[in-house]
C-alpha atoms as a PDB file:
ATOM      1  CA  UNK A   1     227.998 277.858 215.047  1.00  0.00           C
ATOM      2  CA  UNK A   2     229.673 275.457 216.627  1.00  0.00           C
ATOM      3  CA  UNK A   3     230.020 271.781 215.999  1.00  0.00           C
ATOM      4  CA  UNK A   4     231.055 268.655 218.174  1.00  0.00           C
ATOM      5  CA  UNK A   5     233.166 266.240 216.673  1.00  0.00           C
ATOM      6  CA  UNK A   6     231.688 262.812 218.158  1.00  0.00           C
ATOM      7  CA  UNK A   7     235.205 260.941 217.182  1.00  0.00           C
ATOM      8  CA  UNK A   8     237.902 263.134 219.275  1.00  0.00           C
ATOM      9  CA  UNK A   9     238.956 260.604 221.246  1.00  0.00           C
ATOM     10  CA  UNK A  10     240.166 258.022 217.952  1.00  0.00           C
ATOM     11  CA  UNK A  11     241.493 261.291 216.316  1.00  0.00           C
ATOM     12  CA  UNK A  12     243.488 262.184 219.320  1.00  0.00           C
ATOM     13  CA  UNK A  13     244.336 258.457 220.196  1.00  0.00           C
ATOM     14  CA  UNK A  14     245.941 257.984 216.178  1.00  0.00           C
ATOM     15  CA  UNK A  15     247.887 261.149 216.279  1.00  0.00           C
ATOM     16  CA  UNK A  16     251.839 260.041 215.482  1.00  0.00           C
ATOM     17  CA  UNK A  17     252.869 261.938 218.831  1.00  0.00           C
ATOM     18  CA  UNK A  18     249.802 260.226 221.192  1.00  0.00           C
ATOM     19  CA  UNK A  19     250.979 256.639 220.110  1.00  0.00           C
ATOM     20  CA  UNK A  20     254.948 257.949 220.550  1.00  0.00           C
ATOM     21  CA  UNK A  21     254.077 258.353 223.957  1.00  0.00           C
ATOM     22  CA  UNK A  22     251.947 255.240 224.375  1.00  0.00           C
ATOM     23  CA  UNK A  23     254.411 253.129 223.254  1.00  0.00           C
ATOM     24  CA  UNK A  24     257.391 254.451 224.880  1.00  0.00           C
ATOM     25  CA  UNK A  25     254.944 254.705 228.183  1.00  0.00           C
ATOM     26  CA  UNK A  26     254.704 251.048 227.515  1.00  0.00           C
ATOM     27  CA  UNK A  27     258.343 250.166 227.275  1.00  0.00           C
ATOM     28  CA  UNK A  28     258.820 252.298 230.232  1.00  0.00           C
ATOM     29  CA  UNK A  29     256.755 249.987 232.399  1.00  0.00           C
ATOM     30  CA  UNK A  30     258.087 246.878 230.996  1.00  0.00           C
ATOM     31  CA  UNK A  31     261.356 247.866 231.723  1.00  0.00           C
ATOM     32  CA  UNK A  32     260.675 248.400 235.304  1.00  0.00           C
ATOM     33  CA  UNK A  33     258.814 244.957 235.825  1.00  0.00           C
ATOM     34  CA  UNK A  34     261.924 243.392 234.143  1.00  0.00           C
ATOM     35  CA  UNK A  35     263.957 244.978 236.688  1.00  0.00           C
ATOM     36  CA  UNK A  36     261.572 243.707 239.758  1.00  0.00           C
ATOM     37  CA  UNK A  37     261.907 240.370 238.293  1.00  0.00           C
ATOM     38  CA  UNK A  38     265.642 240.502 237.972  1.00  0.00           C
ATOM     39  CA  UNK A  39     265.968 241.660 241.689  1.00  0.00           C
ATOM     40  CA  UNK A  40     264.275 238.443 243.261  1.00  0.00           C
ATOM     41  CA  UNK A  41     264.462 236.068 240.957  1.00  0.00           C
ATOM     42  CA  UNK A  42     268.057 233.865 240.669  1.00  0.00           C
ATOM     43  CA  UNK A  43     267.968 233.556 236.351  1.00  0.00           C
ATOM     44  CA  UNK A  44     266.695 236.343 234.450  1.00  0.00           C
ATOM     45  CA  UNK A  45     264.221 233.541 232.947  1.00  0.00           C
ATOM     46  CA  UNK A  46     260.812 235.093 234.379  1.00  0.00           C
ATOM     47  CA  UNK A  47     262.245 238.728 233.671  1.00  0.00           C
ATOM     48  CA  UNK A  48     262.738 237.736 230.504  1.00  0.00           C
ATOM     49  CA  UNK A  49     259.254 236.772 229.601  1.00  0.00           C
ATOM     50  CA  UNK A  50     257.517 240.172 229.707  1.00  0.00           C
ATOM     51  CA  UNK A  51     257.085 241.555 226.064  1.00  0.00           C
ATOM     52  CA  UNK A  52     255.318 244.467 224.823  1.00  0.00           C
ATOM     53  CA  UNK A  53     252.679 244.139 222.158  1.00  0.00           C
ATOM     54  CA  UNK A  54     251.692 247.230 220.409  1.00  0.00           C
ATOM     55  CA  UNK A  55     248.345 247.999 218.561  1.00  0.00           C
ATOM     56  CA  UNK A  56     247.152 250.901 216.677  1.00  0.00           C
ATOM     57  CA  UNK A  57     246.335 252.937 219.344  1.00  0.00           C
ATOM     58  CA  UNK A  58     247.396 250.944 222.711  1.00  0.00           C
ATOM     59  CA  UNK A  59     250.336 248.721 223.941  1.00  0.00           C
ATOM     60  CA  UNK A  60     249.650 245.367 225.771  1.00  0.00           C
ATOM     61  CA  UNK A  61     252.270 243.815 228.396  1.00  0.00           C
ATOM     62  CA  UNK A  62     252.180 240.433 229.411  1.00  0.00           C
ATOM     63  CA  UNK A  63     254.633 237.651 230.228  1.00  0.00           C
ATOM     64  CA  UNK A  64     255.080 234.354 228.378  1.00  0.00           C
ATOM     65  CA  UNK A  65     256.257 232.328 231.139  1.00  0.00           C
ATOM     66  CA  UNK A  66     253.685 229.926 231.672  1.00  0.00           C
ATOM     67  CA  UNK A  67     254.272 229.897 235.636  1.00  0.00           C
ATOM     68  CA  UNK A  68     254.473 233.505 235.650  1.00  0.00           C
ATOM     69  CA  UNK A  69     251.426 234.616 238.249  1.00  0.00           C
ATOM     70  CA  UNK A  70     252.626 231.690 240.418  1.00  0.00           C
ATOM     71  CA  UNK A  71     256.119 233.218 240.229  1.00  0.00           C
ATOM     72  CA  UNK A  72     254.470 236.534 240.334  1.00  0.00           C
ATOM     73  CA  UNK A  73     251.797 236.432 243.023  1.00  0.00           C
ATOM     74  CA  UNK A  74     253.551 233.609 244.932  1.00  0.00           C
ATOM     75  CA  UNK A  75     252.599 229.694 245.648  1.00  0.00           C
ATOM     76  CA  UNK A  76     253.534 226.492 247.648  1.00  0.00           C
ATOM     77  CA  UNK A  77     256.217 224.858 247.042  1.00  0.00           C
ATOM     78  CA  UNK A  78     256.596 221.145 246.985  1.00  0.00           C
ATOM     79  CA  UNK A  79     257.891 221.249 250.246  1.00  0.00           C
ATOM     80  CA  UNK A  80     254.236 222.701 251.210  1.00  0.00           C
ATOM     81  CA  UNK A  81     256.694 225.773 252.030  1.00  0.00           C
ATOM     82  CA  UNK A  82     255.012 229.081 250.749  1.00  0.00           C
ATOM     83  CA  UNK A  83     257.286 231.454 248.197  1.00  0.00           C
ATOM     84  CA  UNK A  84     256.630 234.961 248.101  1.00  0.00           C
ATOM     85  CA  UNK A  85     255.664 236.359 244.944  1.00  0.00           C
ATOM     86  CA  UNK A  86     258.235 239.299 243.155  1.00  0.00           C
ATOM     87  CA  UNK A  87     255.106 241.281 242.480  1.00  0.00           C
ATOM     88  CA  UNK A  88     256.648 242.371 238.963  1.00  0.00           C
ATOM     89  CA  UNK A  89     253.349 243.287 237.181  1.00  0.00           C
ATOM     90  CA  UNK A  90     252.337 245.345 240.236  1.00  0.00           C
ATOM     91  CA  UNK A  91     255.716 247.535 239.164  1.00  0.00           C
ATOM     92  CA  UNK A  92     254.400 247.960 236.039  1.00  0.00           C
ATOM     93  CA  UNK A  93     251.227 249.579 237.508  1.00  0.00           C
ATOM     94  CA  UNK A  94     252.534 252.195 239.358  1.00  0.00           C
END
């Protein structure tokens, strides 16, 4: 008879090949929001700031820039000017 194992997905998700892939899909992604960042922005400062955490099973990127969604989505300058956003994490997304 057959049986259905209720815990595929965490057996699949800790296989040594599954979180290879993760990982490297992760650094993959990073990469390319690095290079976004690079392209608009004048100091590599805010391209910088992304960093890839990994977990047991998944991989986290953020940015430790603590302007980064201003620099990232855009905002006003002090001049009341607005300044376009890179749109870096978008990158990452597709």
């Amino acid at each position: 008879m057959a049986q259905v194992n209720n815990d595929i997905e965490s057996y699949l998700a800790h296989l040594p090949t599954v979180r290879r892939e993760i990982r490297a899909l992760a650094q993959e992604r990073a990469a390319r929001m690095r290079a976004v960042a690079t392209t608009r922005m004048d100091t590599c400062e805010f391209a910088r700031s992304f960093k890839v955490d990994n977990g047991s099973t998944d991989a986290v990127i953020y940015s430790d820039d603590p302007n980064a969604l201003s620099k990232n989505y855009g905002h006003t300058a002090p001049n009341g000017r607005f300044v376009e956003g890179v749109h870096a994490f978008e990158a990452g997304i597709s």
